[in-house]
Protein backbone atom coordinates (compact mmCIF):
# COMPACT_ATOMS: atom_id res chain seq x y z
CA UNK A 1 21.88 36.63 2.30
CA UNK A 2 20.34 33.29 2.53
CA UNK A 3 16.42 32.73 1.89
CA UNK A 4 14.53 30.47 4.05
CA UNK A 5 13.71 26.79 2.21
CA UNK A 6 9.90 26.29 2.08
CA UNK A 7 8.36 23.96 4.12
CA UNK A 8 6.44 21.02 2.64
CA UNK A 9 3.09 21.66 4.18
CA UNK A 10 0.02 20.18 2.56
CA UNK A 11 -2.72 22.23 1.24
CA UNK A 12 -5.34 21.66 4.10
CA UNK A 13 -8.16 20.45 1.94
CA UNK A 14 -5.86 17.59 0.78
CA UNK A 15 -7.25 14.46 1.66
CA UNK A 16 -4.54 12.18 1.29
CA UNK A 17 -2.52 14.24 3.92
CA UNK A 18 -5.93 14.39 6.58
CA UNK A 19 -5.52 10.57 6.61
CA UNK A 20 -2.15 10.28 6.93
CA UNK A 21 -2.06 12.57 9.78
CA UNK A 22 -4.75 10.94 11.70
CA UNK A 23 -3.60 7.57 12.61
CA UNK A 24 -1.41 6.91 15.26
CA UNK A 25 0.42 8.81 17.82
CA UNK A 26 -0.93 12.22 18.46
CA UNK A 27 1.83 14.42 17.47
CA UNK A 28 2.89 17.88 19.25
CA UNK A 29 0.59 19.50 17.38
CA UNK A 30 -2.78 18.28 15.91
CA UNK A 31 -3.09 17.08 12.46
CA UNK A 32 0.94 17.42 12.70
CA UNK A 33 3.03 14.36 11.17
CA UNK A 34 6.06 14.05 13.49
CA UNK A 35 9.30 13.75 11.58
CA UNK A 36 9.68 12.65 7.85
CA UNK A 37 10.93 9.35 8.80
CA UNK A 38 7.26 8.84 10.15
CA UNK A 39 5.92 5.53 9.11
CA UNK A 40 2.72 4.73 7.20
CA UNK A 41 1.43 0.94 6.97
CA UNK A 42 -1.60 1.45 3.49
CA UNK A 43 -3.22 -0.93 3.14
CA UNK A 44 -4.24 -3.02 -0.36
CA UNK A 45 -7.26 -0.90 -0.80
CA UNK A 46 -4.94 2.26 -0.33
CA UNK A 47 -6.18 3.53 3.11
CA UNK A 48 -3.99 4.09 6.00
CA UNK A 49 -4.00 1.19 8.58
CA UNK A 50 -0.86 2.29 11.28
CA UNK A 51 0.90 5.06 11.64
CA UNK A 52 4.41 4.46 13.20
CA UNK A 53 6.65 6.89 14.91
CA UNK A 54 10.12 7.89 13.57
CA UNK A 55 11.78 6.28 16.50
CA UNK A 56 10.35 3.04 15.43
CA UNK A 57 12.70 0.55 12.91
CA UNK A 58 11.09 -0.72 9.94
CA UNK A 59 11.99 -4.50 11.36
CA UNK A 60 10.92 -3.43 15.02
CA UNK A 61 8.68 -6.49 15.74
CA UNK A 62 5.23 -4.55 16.12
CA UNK A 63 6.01 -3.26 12.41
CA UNK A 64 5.97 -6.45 11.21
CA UNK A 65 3.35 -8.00 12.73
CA UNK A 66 1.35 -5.37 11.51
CA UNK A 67 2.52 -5.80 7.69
CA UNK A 68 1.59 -10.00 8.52
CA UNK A 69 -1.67 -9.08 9.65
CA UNK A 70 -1.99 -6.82 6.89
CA UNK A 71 -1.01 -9.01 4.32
CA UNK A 72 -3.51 -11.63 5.55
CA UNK A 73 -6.36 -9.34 4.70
């Protein structure tokens, strides 16, 4: 017989995983990130500036222009 894998689910009091999940797109279910390629953009200071959808490339042109404008900070 073959046991079910856990699922990596956050503690709900965590607080790095309540900012992660509230940027961008509103997954299918609140507080939910989408996929694990899900993309975070942190800034210098360490809090979360985009969120980015697994279906987006890490060169898609909106990623980057967000790292510039990051970087510029």
């Amino acid at each position: 017989m073959i046991a079910a894998a856990p699922t990596a689910v956050a503690p709900e009091e965590s607080g790095f995983y309540a900012r992660m999940v509230s940027k961008g797109r509103a997954p299918l279910y609140p507080d939910d990130i989408l996929w694990n390629f899900e993309k975070f953009l942190v800034g210098r200071d360490g809090l979360v500036i985009q969120r980015f959808s697994p279906d987006m490339t890490p060169e898609d042109p909106i990623v980057m222009e967000s790292i510039k404008l990051a970087l510029a900070k």
